[in-house]
Protein backbone atom coordinates (compact mmCIF):
# COMPACT_ATOMS: atom_id res chain seq x y z
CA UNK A 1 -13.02 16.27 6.50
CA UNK A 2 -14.65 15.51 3.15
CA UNK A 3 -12.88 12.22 1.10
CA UNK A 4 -11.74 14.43 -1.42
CA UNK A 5 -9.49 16.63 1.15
CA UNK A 6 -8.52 13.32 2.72
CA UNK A 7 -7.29 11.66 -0.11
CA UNK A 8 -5.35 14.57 -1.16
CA UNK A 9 -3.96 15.20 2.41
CA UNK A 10 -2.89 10.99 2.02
CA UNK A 11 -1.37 11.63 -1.64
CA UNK A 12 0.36 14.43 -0.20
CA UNK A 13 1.87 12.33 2.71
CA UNK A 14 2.33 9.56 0.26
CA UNK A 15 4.58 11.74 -1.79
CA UNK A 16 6.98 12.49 1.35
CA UNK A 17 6.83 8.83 2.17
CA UNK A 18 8.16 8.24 -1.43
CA UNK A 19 10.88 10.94 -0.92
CA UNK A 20 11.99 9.58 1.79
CA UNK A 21 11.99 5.52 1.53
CA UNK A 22 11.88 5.02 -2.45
CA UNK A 23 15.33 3.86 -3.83
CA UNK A 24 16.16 3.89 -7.20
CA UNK A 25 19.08 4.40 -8.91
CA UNK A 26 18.61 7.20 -10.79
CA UNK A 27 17.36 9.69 -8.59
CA UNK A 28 14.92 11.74 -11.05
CA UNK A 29 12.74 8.52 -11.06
CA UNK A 30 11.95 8.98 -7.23
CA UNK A 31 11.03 12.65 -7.73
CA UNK A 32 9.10 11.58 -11.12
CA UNK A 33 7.20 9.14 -8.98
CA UNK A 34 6.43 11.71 -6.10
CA UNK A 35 5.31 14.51 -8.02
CA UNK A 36 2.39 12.26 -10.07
CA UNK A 37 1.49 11.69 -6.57
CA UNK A 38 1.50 15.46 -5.54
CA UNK A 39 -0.12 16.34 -9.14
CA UNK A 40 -2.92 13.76 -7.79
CA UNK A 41 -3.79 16.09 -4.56
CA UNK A 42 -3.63 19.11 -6.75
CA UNK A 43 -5.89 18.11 -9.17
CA UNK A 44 -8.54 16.55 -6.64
CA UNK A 45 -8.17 20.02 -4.78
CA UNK A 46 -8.53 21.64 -7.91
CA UNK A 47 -10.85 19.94 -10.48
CA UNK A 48 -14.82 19.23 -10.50
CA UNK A 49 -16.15 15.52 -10.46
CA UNK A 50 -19.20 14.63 -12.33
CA UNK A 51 -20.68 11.94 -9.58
CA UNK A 52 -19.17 11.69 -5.82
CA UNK A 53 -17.02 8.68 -5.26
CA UNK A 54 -15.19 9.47 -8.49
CA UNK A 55 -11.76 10.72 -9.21
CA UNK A 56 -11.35 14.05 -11.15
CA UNK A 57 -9.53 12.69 -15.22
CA UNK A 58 -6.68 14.64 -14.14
CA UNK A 59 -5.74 13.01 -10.71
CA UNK A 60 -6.88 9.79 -11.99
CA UNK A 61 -4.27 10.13 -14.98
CA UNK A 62 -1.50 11.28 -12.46
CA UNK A 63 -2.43 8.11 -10.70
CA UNK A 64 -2.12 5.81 -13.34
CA UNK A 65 1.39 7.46 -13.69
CA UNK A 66 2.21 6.29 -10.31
CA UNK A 67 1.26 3.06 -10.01
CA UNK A 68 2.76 2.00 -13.84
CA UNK A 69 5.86 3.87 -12.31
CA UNK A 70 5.45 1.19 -9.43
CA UNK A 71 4.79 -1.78 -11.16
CA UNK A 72 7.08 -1.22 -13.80
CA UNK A 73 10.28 -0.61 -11.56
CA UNK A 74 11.52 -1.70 -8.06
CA UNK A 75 11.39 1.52 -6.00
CA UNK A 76 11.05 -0.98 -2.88
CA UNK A 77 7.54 0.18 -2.74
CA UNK A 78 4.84 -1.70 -3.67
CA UNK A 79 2.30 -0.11 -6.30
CA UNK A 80 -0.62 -1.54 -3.48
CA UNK A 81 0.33 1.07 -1.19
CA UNK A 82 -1.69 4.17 -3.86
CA UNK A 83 -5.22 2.87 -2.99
CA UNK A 84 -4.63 3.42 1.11
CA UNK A 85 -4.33 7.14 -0.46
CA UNK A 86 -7.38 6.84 -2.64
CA UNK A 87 -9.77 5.30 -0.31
CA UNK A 88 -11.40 7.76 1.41
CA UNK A 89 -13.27 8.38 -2.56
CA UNK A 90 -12.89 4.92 -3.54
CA UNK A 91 -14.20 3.75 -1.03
CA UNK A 92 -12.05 0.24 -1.61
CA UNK A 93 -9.16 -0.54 0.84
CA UNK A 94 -6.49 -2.33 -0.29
CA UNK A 95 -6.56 -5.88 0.85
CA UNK A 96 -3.01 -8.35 2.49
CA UNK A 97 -4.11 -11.64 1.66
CA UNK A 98 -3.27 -14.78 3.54
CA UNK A 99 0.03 -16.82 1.75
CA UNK A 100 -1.19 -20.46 2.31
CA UNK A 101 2.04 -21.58 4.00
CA UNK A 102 2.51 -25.31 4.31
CA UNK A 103 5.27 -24.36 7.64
CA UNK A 104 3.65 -23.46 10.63
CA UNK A 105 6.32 -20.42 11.53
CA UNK A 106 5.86 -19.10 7.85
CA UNK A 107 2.15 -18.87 8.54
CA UNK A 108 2.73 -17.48 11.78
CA UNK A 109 5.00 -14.43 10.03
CA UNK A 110 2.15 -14.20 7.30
CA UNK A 111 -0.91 -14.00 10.09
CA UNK A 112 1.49 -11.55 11.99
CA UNK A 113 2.13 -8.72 9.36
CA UNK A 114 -2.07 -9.04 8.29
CA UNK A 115 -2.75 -8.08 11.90
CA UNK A 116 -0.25 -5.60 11.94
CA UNK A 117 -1.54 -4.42 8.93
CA UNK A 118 -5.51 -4.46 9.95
CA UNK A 119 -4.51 -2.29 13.71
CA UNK A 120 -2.96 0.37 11.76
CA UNK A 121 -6.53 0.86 10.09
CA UNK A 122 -8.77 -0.25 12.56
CA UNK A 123 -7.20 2.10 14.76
CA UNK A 124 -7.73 4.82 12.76
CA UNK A 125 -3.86 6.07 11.84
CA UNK A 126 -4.89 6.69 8.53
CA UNK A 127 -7.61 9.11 9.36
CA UNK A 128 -5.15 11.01 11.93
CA UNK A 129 -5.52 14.48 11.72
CA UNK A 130 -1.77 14.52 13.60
CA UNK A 131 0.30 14.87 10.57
CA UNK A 132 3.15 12.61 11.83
CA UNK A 133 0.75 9.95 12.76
CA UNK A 134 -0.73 9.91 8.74
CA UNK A 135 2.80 10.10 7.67
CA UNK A 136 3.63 7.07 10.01
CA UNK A 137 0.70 4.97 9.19
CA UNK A 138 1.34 5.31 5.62
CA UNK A 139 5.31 4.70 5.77
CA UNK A 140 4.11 1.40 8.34
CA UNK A 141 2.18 0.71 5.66
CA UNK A 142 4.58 0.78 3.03
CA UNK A 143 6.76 -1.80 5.50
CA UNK A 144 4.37 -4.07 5.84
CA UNK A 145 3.24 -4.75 2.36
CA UNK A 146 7.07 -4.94 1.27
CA UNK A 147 7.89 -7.39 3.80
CA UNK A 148 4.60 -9.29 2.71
CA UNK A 149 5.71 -9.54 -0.71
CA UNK A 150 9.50 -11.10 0.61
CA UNK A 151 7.69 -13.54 2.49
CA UNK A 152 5.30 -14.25 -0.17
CA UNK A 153 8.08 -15.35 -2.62
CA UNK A 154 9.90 -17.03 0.46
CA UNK A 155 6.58 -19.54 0.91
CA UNK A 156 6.05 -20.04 -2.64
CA UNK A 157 9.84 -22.02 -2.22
CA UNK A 158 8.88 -23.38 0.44
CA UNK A 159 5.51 -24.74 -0.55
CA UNK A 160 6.80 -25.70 -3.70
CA UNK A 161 9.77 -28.66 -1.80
CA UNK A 162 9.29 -31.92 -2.63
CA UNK A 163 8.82 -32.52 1.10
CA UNK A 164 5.86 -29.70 1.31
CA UNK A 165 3.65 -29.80 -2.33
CA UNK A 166 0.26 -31.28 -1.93
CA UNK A 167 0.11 -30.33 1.85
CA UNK A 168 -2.71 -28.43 3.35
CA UNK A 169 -1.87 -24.84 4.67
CA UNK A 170 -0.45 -24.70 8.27
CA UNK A 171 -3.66 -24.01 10.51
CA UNK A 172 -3.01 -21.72 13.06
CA UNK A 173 -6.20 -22.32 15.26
CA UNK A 174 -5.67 -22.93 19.21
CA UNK A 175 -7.05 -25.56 20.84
């Protein structure tokens, strides 16, 4: 499967992910939000690119729809979750960095959800050519970034007591 037909098979998935876990309160901003992610996949299907490894202007405009649409309101999504779709042309994966928790069972939920994160790649789910395993991957995804970004804000408090700042991040290495 070329990275062009995966990417738009991902957007596509993407968009049903978005239908079906988004929240917002006005409803039109959810189907708003899904269909720059579906005009995406048509215009990659459907538009010429200059050099390989390059988005056509049209699906990279629909995609700079959707991700201001994510930054710029809570749809309990996080914007992050686009460039799993756009990677197979991109060739960049998005990235779950480690939180530097001073607390030992912080650290331990932070180093869980990154390896969570790296099997559902590593294993391929992405790449699935089992429609409700792409659909999965990308909705586990979704998950696992969102709960990284709660437990991101959680050890920035922590970190931040008087009892924690200036301490060294919890090392989880075995003896």
């Amino acid at each position: 499967m070329s990275a062009y037909l995966a990417t738009a098979r991902r957007l596509m998935h993407l968009a049903a992910v978005v239908r079906g876990r988004a929240y917002h309160p006005k409803r039109y901003m959810i189907d708003t939000l899904a269909g720059a992610l579906e005009d995406a996949a048509i215009a990659i299907q459907s538009h010429p690119v200059d050099e390989p490894g390059q988005l056509p202007q049209p699906a990279a405009d629909a995609l700079q729809e959707a991700t201001e649409l994510l930054t710029r309101h809570d749809f309990m999504i996080p914007a992050v979750i686009v460039g799993y779709a756009t990677a197979p042309i991109t060739g960049t994966m998005p990235q779950m960095r480690p939180l530097h928790a001073v607390s030992t069972q912080l650290a331990h939920q932070d180093a869980d959800l990154r390896a969570r994160r790296l099997a559902l790649i590593e294993h391929g789910h992405l790449s699935s050519r089992d429609e409700e395993v792409l659909h999965a991957a990308l909705t586990g995804l979704l998950v696992l970034h969102r709960r990284h970004e709660r437990l991101a804000a959680v050890i920035a408090a922590d970190n931040e007591r008087p009892c924690n700042r200036g301490k060294a991040p919890a090392s989880l290495a075995t003896h």
